[in-house]
Protein backbone atom coordinates (compact mmCIF):
# COMPACT_ATOMS: atom_id res chain seq x y z
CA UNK A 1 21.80 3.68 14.17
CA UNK A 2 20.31 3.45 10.79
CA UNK A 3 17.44 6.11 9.77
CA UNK A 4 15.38 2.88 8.63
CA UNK A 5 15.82 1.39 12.77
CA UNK A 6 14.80 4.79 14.02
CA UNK A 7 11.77 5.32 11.81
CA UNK A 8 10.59 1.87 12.79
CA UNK A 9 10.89 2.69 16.22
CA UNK A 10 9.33 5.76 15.96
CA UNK A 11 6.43 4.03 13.74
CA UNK A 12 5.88 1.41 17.20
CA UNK A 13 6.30 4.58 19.60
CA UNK A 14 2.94 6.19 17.58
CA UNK A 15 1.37 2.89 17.64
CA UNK A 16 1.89 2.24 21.27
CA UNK A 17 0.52 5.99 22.02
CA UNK A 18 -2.31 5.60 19.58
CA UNK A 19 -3.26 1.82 21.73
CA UNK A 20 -3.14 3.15 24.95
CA UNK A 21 -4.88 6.41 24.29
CA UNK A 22 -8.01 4.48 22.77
CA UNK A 23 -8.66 1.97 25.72
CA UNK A 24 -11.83 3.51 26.32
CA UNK A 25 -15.11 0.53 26.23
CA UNK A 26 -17.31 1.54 23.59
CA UNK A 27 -20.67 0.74 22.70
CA UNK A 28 -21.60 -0.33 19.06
CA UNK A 29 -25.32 -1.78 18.28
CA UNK A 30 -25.48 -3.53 14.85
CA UNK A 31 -29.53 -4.12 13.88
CA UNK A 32 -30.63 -5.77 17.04
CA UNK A 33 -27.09 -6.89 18.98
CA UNK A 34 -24.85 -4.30 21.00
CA UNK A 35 -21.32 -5.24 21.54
CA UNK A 36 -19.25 -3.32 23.83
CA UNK A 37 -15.06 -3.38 23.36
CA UNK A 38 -12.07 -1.41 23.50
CA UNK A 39 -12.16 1.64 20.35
CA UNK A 40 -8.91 0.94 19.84
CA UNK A 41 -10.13 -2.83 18.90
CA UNK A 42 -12.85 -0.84 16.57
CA UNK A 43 -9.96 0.98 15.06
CA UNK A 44 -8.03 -2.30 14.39
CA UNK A 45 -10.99 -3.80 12.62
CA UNK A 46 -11.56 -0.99 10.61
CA UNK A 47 -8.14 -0.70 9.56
CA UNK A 48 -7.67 -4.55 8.40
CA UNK A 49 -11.31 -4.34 6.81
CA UNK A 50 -9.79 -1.63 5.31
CA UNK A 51 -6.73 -3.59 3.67
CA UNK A 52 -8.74 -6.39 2.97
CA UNK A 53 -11.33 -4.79 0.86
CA UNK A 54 -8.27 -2.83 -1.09
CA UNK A 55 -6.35 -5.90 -1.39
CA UNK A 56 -8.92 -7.83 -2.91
CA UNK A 57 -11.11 -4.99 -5.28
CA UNK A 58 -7.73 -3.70 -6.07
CA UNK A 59 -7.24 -5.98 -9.20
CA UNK A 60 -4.23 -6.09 -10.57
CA UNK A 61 -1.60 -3.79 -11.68
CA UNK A 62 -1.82 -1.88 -15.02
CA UNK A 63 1.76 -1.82 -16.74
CA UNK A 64 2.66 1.44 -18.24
CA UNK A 65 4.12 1.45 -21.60
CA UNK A 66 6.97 3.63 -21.68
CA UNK A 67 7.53 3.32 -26.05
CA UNK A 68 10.36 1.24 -25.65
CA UNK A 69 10.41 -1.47 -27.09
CA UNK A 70 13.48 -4.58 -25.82
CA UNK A 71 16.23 -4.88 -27.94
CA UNK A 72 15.50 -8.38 -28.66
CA UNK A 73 11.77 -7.36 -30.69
CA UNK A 74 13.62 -4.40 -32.51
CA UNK A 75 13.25 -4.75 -36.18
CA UNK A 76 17.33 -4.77 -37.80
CA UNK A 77 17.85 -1.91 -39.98
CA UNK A 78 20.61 -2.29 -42.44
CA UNK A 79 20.31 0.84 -44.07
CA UNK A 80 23.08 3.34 -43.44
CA UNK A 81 23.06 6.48 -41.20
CA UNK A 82 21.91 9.76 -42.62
CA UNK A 83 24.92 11.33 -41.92
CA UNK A 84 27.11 8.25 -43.14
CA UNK A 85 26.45 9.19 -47.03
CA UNK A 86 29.19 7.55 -49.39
């Protein structure tokens, strides 16, 4: 078995014990409404409101420059080496 299968499987393991250890009903009152659901549903909304809010305030990615610049934009020198002298 791959290390890549068994850390998935160990990734749905933690998952599964994290579900079944948050079935408890809770009660959450918004302004004037009270709902009352599973925490680990709570937890699952929280956790996609979560991703949501970074995916979309994120913004894009900022490319670093690293200095180099691609051979094709590289001015041609046609001067000689320094240590070519002749």
């Amino acid at each position: 078995m791959k290390l890549k299968h068994i850390a998935v499987m160990a990734g749905i393991v933690l998952i599964l014990i994290l579900t079944v250890q948050n079935l408890d009903m809770v009660r959450v009152d918004v302004l004037f409404w009270g709902f009352t659901f599973p925490l680990i549903l709570l937890i699952y909304i929280a956790l996609g409101l979560g991703f949501l809010a970074g995916y979309l305030l994120g913004g894009p990615a900022k490319r670093r420059d690293t200095g180099t610049v691609p051979p094709e934009r590289r001015l041609k020198d046609d001067s000689r080496d320094w240590d070519d002298r002749g």
